[in-house]
C-alpha atoms as a PDB file:
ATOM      1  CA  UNK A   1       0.000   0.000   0.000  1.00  0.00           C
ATOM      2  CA  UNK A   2       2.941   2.539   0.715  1.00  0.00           C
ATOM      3  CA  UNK A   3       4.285   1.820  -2.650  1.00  0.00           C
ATOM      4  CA  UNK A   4       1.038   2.410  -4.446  1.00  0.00           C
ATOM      5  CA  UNK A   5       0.664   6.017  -2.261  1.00  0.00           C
ATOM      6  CA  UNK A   6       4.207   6.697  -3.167  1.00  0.00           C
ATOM      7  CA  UNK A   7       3.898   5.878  -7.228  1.00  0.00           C
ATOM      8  CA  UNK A   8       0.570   8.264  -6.586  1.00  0.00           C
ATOM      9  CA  UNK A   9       2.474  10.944  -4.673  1.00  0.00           C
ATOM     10  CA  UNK A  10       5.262  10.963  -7.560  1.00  0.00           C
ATOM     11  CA  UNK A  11       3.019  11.160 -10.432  1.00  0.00           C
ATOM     12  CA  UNK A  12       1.062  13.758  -8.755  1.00  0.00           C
ATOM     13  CA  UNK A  13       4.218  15.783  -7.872  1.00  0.00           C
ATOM     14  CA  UNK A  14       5.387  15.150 -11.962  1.00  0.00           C
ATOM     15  CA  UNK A  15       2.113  16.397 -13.173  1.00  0.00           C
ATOM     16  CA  UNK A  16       2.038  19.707 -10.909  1.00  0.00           C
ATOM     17  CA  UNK A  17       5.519  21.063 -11.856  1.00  0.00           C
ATOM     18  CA  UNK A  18       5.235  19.456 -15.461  1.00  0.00           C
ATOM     19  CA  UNK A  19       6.641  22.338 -17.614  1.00  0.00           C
ATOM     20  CA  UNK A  20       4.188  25.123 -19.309  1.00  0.00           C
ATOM     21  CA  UNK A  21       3.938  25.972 -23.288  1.00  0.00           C
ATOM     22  CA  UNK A  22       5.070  29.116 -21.714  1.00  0.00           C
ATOM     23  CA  UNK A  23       8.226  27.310 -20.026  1.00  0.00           C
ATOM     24  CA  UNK A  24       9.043  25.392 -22.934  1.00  0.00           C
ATOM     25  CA  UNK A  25       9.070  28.210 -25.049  1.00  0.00           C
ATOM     26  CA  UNK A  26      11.490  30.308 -23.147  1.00  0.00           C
ATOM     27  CA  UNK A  27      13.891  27.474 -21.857  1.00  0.00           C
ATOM     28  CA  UNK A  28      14.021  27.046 -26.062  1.00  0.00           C
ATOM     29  CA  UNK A  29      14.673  31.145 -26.770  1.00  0.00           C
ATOM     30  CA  UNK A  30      17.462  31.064 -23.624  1.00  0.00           C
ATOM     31  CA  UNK A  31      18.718  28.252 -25.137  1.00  0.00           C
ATOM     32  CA  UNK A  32      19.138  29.677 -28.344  1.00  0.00           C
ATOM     33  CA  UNK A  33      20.358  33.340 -26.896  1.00  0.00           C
ATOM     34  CA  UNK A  34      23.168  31.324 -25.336  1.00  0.00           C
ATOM     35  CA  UNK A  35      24.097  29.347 -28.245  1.00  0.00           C
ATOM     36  CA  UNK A  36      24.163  33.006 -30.354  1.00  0.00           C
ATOM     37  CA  UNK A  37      26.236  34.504 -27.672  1.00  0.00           C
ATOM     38  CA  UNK A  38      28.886  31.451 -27.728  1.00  0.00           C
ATOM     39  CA  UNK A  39      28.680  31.830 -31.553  1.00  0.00           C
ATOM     40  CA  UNK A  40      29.660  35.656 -31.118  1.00  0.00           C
ATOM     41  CA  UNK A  41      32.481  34.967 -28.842  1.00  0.00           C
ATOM     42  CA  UNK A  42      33.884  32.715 -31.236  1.00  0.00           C
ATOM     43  CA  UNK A  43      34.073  35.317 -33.779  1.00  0.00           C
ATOM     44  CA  UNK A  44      31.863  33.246 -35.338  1.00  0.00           C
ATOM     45  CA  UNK A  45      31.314  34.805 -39.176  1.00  0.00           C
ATOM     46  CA  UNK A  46      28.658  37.429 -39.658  1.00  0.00           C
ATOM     47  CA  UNK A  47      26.829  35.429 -42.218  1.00  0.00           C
ATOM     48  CA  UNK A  48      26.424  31.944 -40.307  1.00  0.00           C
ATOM     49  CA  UNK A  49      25.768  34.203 -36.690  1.00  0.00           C
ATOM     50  CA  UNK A  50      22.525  36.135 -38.781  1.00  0.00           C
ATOM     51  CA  UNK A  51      21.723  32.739 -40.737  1.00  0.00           C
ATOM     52  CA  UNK A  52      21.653  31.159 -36.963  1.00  0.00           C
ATOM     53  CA  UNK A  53      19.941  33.865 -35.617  1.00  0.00           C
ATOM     54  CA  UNK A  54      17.413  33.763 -38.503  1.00  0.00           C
ATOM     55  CA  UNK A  55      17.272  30.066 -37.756  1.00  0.00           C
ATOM     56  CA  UNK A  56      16.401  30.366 -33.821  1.00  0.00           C
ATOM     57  CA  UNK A  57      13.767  33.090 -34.751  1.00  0.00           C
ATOM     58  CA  UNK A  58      12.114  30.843 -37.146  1.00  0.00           C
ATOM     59  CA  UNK A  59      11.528  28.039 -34.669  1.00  0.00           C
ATOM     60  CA  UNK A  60      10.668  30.721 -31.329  1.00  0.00           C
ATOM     61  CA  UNK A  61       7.770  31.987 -34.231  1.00  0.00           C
ATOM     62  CA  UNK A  62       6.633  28.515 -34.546  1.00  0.00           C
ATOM     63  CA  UNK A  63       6.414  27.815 -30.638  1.00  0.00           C
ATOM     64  CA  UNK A  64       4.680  31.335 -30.021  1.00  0.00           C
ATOM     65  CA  UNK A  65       2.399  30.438 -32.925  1.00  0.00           C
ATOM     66  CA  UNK A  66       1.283  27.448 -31.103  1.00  0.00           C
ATOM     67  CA  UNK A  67       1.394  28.392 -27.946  1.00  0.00           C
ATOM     68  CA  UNK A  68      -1.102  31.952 -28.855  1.00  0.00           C
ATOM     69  CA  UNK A  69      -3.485  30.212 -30.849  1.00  0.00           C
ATOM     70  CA  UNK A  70      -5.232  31.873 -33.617  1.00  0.00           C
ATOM     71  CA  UNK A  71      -5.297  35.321 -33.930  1.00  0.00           C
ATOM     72  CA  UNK A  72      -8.834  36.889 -35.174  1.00  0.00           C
ATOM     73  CA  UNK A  73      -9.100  40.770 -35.147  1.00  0.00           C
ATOM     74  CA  UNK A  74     -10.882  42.822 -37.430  1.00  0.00           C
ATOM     75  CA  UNK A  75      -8.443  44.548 -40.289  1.00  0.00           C
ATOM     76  CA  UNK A  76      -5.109  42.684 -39.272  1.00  0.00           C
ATOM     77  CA  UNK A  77      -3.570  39.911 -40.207  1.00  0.00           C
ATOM     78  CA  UNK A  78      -4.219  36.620 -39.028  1.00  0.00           C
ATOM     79  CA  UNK A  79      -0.711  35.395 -39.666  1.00  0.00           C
ATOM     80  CA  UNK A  80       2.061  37.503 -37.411  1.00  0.00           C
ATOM     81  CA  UNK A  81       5.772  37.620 -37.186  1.00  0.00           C
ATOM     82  CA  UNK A  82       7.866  36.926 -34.114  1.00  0.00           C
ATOM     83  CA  UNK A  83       8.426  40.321 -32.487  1.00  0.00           C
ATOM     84  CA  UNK A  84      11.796  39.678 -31.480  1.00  0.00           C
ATOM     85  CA  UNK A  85      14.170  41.188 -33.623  1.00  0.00           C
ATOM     86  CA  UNK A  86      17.180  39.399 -32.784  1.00  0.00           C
ATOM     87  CA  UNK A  87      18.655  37.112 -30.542  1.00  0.00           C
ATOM     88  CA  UNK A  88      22.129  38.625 -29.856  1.00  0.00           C
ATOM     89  CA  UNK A  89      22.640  41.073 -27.281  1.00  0.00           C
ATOM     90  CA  UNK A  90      24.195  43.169 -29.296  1.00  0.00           C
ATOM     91  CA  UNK A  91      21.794  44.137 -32.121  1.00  0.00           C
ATOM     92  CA  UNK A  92      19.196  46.346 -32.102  1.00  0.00           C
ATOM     93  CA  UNK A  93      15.793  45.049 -31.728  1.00  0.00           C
ATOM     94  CA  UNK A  94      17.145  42.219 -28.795  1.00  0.00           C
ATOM     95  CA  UNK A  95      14.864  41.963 -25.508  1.00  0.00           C
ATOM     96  CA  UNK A  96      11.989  43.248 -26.980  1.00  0.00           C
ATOM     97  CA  UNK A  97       8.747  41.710 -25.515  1.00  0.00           C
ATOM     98  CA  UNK A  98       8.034  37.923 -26.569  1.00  0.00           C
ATOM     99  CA  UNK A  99       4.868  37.673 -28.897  1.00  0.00           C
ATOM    100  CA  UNK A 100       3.906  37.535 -32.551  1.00  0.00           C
ATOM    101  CA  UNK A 101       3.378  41.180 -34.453  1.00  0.00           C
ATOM    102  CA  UNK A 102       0.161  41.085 -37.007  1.00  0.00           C
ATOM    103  CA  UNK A 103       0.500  44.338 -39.210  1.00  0.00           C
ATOM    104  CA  UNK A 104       3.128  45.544 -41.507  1.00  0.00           C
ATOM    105  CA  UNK A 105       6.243  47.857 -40.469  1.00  0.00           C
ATOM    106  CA  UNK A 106       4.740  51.388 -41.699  1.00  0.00           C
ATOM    107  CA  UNK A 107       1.112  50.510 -40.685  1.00  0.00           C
ATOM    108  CA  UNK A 108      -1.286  49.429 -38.181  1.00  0.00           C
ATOM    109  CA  UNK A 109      -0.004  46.680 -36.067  1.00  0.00           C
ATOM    110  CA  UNK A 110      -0.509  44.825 -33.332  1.00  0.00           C
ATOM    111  CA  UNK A 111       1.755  42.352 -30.826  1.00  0.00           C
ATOM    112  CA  UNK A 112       0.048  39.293 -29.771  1.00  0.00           C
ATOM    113  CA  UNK A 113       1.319  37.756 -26.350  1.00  0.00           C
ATOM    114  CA  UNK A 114      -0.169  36.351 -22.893  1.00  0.00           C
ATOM    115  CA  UNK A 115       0.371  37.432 -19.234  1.00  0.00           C
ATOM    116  CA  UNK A 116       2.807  35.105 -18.583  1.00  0.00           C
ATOM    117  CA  UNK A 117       4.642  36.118 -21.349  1.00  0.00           C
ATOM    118  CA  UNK A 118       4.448  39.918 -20.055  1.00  0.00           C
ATOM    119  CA  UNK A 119       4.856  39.070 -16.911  1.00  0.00           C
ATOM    120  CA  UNK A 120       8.175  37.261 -17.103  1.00  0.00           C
ATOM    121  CA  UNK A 121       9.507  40.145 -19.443  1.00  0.00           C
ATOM    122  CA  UNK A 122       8.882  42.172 -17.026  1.00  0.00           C
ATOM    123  CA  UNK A 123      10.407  40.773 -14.597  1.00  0.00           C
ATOM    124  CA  UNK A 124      13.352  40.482 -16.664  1.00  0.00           C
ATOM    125  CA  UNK A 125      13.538  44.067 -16.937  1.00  0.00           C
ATOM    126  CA  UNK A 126      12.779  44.573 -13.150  1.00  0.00           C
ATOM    127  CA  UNK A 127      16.377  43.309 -13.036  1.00  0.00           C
ATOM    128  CA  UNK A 128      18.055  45.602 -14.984  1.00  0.00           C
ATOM    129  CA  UNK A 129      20.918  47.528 -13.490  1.00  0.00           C
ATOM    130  CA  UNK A 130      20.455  50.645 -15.582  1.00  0.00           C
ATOM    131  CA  UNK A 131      17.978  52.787 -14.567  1.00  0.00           C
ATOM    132  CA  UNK A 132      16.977  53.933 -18.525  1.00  0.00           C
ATOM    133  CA  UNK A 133      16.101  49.984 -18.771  1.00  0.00           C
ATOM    134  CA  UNK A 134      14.724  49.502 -15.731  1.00  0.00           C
ATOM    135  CA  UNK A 135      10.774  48.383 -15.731  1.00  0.00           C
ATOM    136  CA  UNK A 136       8.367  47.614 -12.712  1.00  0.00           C
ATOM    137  CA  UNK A 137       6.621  44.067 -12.364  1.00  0.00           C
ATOM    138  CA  UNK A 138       3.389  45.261 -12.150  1.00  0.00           C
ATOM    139  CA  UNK A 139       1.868  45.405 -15.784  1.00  0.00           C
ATOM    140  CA  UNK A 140      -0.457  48.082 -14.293  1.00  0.00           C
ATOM    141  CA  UNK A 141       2.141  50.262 -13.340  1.00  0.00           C
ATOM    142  CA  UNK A 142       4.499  49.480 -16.045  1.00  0.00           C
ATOM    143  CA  UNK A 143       1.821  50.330 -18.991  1.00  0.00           C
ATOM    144  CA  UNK A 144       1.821  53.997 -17.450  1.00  0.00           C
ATOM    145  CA  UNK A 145       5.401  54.545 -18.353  1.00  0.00           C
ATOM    146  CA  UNK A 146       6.492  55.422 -22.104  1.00  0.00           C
ATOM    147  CA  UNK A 147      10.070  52.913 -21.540  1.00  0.00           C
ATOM    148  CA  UNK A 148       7.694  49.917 -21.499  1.00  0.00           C
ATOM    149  CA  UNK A 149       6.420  50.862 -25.379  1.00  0.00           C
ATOM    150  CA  UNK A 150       9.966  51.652 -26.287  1.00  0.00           C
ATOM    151  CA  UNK A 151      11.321  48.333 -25.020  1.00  0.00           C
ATOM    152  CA  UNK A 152       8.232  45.863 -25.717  1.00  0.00           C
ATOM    153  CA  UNK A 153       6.912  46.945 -29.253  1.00  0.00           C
ATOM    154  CA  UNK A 154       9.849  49.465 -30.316  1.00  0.00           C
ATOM    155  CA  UNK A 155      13.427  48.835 -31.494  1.00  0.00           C
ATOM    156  CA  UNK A 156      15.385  51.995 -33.495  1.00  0.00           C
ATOM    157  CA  UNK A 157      13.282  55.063 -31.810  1.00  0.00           C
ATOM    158  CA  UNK A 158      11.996  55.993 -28.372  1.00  0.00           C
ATOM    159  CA  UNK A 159       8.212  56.649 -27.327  1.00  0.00           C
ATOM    160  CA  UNK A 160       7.593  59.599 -25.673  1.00  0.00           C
ATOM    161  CA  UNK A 161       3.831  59.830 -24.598  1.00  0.00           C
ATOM    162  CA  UNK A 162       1.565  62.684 -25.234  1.00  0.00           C
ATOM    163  CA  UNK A 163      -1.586  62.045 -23.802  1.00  0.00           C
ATOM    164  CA  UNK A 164      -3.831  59.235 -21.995  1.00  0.00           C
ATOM    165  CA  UNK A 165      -7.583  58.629 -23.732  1.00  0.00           C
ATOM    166  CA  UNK A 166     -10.321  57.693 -21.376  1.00  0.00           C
ATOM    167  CA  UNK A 167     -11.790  54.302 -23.196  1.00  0.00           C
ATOM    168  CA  UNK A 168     -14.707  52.416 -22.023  1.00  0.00           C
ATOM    169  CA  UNK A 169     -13.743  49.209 -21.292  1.00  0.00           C
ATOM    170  CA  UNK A 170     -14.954  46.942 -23.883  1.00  0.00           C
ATOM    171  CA  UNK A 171     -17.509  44.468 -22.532  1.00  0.00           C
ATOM    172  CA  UNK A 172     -15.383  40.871 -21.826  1.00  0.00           C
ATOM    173  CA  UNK A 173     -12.384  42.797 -21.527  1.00  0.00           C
ATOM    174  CA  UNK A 174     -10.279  42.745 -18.209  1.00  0.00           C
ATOM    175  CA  UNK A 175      -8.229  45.999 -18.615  1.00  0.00           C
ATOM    176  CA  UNK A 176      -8.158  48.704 -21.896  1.00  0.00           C
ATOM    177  CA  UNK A 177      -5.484  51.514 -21.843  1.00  0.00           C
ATOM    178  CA  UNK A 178      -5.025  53.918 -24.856  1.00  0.00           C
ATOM    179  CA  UNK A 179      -2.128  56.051 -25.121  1.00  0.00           C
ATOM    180  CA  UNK A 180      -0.802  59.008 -27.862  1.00  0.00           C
ATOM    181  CA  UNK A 181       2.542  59.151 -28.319  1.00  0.00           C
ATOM    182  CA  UNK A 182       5.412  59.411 -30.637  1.00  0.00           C
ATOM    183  CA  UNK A 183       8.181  57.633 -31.673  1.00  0.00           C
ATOM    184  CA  UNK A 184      11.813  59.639 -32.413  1.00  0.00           C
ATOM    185  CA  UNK A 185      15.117  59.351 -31.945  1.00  0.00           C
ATOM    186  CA  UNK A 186      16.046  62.961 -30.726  1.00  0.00           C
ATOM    187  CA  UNK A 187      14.076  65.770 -29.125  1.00  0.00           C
ATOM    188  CA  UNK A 188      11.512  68.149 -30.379  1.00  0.00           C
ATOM    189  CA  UNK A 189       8.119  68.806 -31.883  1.00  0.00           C
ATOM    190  CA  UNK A 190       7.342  65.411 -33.209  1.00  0.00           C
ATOM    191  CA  UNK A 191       3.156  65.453 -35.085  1.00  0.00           C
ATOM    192  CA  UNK A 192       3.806  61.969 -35.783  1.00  0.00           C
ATOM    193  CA  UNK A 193       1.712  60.680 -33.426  1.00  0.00           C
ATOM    194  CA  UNK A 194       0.671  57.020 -32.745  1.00  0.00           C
ATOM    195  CA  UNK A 195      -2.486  55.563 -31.319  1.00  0.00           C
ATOM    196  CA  UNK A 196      -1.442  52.904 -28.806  1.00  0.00           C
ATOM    197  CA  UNK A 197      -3.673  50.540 -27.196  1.00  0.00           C
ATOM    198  CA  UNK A 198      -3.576  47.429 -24.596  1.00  0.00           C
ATOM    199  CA  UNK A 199      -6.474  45.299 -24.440  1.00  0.00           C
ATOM    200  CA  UNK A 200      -5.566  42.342 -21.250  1.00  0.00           C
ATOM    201  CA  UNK A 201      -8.423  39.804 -21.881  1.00  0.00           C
ATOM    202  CA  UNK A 202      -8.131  36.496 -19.805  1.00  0.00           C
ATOM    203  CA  UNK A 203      -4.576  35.427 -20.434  1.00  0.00           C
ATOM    204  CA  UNK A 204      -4.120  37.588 -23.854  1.00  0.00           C
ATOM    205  CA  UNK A 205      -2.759  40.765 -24.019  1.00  0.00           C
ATOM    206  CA  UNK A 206      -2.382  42.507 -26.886  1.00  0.00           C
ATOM    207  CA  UNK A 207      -0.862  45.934 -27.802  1.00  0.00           C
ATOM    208  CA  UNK A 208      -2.150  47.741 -30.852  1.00  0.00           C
ATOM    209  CA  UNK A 209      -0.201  50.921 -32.555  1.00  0.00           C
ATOM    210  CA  UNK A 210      -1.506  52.817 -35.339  1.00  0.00           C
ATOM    211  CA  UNK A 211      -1.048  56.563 -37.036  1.00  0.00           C
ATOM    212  CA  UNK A 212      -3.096  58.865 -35.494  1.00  0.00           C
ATOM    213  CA  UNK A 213      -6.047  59.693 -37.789  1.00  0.00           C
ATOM    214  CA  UNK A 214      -6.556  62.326 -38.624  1.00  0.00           C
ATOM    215  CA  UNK A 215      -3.341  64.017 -37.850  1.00  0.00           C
ATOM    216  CA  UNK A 216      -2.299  66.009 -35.291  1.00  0.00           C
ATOM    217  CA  UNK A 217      -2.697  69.494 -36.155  1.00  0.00           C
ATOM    218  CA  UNK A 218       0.123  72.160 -35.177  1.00  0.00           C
ATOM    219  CA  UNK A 219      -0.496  73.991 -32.201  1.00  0.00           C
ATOM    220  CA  UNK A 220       1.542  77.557 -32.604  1.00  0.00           C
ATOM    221  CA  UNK A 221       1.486  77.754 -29.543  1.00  0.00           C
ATOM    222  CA  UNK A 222       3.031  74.610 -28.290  1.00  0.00           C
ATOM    223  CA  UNK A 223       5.759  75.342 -31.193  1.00  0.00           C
ATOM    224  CA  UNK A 224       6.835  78.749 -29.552  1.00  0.00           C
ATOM    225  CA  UNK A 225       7.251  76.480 -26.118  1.00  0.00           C
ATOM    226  CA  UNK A 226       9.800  74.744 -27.772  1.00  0.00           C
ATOM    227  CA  UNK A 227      11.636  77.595 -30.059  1.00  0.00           C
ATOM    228  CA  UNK A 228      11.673  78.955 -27.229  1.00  0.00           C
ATOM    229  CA  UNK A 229      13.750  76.369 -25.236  1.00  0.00           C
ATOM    230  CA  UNK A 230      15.792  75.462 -27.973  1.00  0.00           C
ATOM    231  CA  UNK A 231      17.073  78.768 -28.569  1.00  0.00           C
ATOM    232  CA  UNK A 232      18.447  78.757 -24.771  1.00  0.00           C
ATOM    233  CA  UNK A 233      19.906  75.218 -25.101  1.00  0.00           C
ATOM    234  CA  UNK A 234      21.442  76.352 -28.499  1.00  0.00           C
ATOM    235  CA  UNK A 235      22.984  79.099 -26.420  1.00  0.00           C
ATOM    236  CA  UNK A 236      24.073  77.246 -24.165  1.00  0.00           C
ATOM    237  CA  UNK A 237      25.665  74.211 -26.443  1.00  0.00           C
ATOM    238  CA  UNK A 238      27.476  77.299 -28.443  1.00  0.00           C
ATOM    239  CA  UNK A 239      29.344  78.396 -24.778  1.00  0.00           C
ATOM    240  CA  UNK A 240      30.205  75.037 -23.816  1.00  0.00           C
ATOM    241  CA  UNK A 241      31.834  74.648 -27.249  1.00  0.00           C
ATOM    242  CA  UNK A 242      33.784  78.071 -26.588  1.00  0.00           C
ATOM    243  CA  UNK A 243      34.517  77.212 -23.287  1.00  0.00           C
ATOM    244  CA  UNK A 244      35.247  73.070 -23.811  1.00  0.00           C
ATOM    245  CA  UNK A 245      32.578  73.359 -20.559  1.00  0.00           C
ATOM    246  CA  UNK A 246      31.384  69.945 -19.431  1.00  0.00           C
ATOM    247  CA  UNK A 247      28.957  71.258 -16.713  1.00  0.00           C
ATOM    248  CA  UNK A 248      27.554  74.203 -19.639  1.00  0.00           C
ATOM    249  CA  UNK A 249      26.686  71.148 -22.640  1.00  0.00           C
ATOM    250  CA  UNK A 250      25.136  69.247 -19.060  1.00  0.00           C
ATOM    251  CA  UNK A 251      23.128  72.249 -19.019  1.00  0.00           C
ATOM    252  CA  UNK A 252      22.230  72.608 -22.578  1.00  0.00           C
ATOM    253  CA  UNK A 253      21.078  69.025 -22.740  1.00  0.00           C
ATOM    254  CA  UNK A 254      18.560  69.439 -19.895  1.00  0.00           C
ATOM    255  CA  UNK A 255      17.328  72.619 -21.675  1.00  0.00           C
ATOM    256  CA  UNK A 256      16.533  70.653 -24.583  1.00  0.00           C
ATOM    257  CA  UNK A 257      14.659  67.754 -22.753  1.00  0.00           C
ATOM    258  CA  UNK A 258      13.000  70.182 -20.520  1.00  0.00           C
ATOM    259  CA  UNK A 259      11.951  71.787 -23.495  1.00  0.00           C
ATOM    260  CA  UNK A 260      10.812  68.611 -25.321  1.00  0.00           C
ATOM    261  CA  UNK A 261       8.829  67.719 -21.915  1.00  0.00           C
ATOM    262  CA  UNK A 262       6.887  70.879 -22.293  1.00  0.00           C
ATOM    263  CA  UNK A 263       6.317  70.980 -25.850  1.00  0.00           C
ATOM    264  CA  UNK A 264       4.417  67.610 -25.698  1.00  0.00           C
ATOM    265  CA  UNK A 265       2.746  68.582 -22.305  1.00  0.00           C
ATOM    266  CA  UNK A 266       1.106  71.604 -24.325  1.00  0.00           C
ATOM    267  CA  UNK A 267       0.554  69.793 -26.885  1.00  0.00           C
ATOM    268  CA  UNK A 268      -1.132  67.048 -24.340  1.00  0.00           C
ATOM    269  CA  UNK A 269      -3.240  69.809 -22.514  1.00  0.00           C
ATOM    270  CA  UNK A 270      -4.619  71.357 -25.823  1.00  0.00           C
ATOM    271  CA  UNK A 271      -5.538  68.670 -28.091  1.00  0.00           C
ATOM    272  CA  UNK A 272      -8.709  67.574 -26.311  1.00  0.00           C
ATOM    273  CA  UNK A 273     -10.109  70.961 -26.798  1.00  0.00           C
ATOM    274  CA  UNK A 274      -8.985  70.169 -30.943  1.00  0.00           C
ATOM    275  CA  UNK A 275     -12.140  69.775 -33.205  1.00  0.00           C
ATOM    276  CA  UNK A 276      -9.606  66.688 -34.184  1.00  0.00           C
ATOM    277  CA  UNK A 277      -9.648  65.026 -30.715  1.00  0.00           C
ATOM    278  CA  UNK A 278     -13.109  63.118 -30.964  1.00  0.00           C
ATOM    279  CA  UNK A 279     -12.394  61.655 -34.159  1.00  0.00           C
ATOM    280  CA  UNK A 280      -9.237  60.006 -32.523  1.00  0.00           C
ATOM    281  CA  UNK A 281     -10.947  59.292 -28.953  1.00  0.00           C
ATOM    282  CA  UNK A 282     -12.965  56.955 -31.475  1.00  0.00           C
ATOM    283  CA  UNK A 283     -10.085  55.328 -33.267  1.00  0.00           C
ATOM    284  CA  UNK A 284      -8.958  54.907 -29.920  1.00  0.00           C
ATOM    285  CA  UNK A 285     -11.870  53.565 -28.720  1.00  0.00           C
ATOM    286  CA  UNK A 286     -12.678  51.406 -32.076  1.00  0.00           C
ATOM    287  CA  UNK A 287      -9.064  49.759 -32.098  1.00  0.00           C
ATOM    288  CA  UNK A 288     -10.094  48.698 -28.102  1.00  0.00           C
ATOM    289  CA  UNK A 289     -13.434  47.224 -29.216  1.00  0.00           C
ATOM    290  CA  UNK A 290     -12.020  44.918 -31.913  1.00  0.00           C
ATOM    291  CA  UNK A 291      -8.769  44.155 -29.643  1.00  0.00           C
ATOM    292  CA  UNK A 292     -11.460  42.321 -27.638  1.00  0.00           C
ATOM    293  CA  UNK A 293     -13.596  40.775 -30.071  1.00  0.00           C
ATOM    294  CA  UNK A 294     -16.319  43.504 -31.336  1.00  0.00           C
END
């Protein structure tokens, strides 16, 4: 009888830490991280490192594939592409957030992945020793900073966000966040706006970006804000030149962020009163509602 509890007790045990889709998947993308890194301290040819990398991608797109299940939203793509963009630490496009992107590169797009999936990113990044990379654990908290859009879904640019939409959260949906922002890689009036939005529904999450539509309109304004501040950091970067001043170009660089900062807060604090801002409270609102199944 002990021996029958015991084969019992051992299968039960086997069954409860039996390894996830989830687990599987990223023991297999460590795995293959690893293997890229070894292959890159080996001076290992650039041709067979990409055609590896290329390789590893391939089969990660396969596992997320399978483990997402199919992907049905209204005007993207049911097929998507492995959001990852590489697998060596030192390209750009590494660490990005695990999932499957359905939309093309210039368009509308969306990245497919779970909680789990967001979750372990996350606490990936919690771990970071530099404070630019550095994420909370909490998804809640994390989706309210603009780093967690430029490290999940972004590779070559930065998002800076403008704005937060009030959305209605779509019936069956657990959480719906909608964001207006702008991806660049230096400061300064950026119009190119993007309509971001996270639908969490059960164990899905998914994180939409799409032009703004219509476009932002110029705010004079706004733009004087940031002539304004440029023209003191450009003062500023001129005397530091002169004077081969460390602590003066310091200066000038915080003139031009602080200046960025307040460019895209006016711009934040006039928009809703736009005869443009309904229109894109709706796209907003519409990209939510189909996120979740409408």
């Amino acid at each position: 009888m002990r021996l029958v509890w015991t084969v019992m007790f051992a299968l039960a045990s086997s069954a409860a830490f039996a390894a996830t889709p989830e687990d599987d998947y990223i023991a297999a993308r460590d795995k293959a991280i690893a293997a890229i890194a070894a292959m890159d301290s080996a001076n290992t040819p650039v041709e067979t490192l990409d055609a590896a990398n290329e390789k590893a991608r391939a089969d990660l797109e396969t596992r997320l594939n399978a483990l997402l299940g199919p992907f049905t939203v209204k005007d993207f793509p049911a097929t998507g592409t492995i959001n990852l963009e590489s697998l060596s630490s030192s390209d750009v496009g590494f660490g990005m957030l695990d999932g499957l992107r359905h939309g093309t590169e210039d368009g509308p797009s969306i990245v497919a992945s779970t909680r789990g999936l967001v979750e372990r990113w996350l606490q990936s990044r919690a771990a970071e020793t530099d404070a630019d990379l550095k994420l909370p654990t909490s998804f809640d908290a994390a989706l309210k900073l603009d780093a967690f859009y430029t490290q999940a879904i972004g590779s070559d640019a930065a998002f800076t966000g403008t704005l937060d939409f009030k959305l209605k959260t779509p019936e069956g949906a657990d959480m719906a966040i909608a964001r207006l922002g702008g991806w660049a890689q230096d400061v300064g009036p950026n119009y190119d706006q993007e309509v971001v939005v996270t639908v969490v529904k059960g164990n899905s999450v998914l994180i939409a970006e799409a032009p703004a539509t219509p476009a932002i309109p110029k705010i004079a304004a706004c733009d004087a804000v940031w002539t304004a501040a440029d023209a003191a950091a450009q003062k500023l970067a001129k005397q530091a030149t002169d004077e081969s001043d460390e602590t003066t170009s310091d200066a000038a660089n915080a003139a031009w962020t602080k200046g960025d900062n307040d460019f895209r807060a006016c711009l934040g604090k006039s928009l809703p009163a736009d005869a443009a801002f309904p229109t894109l409270l709706a796209q907003a609102q519409s990209l939510a509602d189909h996120m979740a199944g409408k």
